[in-house]
Protein backbone atom coordinates (compact mmCIF):
# COMPACT_ATOMS: atom_id res chain seq x y z
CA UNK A 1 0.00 0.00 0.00
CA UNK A 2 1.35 3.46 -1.14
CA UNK A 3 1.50 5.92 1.51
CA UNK A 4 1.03 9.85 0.47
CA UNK A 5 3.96 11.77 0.88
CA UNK A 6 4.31 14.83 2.63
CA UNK A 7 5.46 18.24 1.23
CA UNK A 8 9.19 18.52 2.48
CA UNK A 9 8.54 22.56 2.66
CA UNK A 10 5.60 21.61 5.08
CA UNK A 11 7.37 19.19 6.92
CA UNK A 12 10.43 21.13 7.43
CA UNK A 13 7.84 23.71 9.04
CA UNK A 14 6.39 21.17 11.19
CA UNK A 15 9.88 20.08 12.79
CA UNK A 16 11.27 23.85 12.96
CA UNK A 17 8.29 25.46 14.37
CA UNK A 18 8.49 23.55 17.48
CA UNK A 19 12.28 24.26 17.84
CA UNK A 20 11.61 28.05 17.34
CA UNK A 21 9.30 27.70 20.34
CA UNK A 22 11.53 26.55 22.85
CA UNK A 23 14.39 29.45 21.93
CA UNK A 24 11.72 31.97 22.61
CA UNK A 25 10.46 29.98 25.89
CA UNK A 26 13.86 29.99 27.12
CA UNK A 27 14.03 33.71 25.92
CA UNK A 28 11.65 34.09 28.27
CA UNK A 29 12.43 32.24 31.10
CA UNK A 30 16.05 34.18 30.80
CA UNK A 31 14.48 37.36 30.95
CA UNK A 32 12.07 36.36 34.09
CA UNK A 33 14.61 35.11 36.03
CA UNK A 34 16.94 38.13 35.67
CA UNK A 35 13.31 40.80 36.18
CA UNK A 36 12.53 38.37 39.08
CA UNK A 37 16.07 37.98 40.32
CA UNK A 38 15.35 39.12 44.23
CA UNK A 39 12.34 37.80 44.45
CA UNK A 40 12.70 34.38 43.29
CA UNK A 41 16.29 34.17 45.49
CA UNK A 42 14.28 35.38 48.44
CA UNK A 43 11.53 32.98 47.60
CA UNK A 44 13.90 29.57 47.45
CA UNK A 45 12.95 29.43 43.87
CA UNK A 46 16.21 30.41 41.65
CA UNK A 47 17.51 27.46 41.38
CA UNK A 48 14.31 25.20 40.19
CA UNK A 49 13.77 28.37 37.00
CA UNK A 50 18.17 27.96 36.73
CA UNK A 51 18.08 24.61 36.29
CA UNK A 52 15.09 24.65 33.82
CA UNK A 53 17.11 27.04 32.05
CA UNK A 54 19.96 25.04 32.16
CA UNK A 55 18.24 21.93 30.94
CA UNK A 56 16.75 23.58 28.10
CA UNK A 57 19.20 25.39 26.64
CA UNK A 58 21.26 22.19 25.59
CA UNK A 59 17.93 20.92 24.19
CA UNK A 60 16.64 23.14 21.99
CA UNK A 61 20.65 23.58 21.05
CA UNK A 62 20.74 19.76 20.14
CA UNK A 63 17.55 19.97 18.43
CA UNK A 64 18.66 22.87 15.84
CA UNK A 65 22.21 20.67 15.23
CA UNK A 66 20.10 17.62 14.51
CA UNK A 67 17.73 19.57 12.22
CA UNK A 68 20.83 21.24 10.42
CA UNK A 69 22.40 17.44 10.20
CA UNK A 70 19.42 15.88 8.61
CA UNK A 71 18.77 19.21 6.26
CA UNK A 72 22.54 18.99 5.06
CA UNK A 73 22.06 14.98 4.88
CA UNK A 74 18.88 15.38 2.29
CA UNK A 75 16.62 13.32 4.76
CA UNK A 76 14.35 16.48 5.98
């Protein structure tokens, strides 16, 4: 059985979009942790939102080298 193929334009959207997301989420945890900086120390809570940082920056940085690797590689 022949299964439709998608359009590699579209499905390069589909697996970017998602990677484009998290940069901007952890744009934005960046910039609530340094407006929040005070409170969230006084509050116990810096280093849950630093380590969320810290765990999603190497994500969303492994994600964008393994998009660029399978781009490069003519499979996406």
């Amino acid at each position: 059985m022949n299964q439709p193929k998608m359009n590699p334009a579209l499905l390069r959207l589909l697996v970017i979009f998602p990677n484009v997301l998290s940069y901007i989420l952890l744009f934005g945890i960046i910039v609530f942790i340094a407006t929040n900086y005070t409170a969230l120390r006084e509050a116990g809570a810096l280093m849950t939102w630093g380590i969320i940082a810290c765990v999603l920056a190497p994500m969303a940085g492994y994600t964008t080298y393994s998009i660029v690797k399978r781009i490069r590689a003519g499979v996406l």
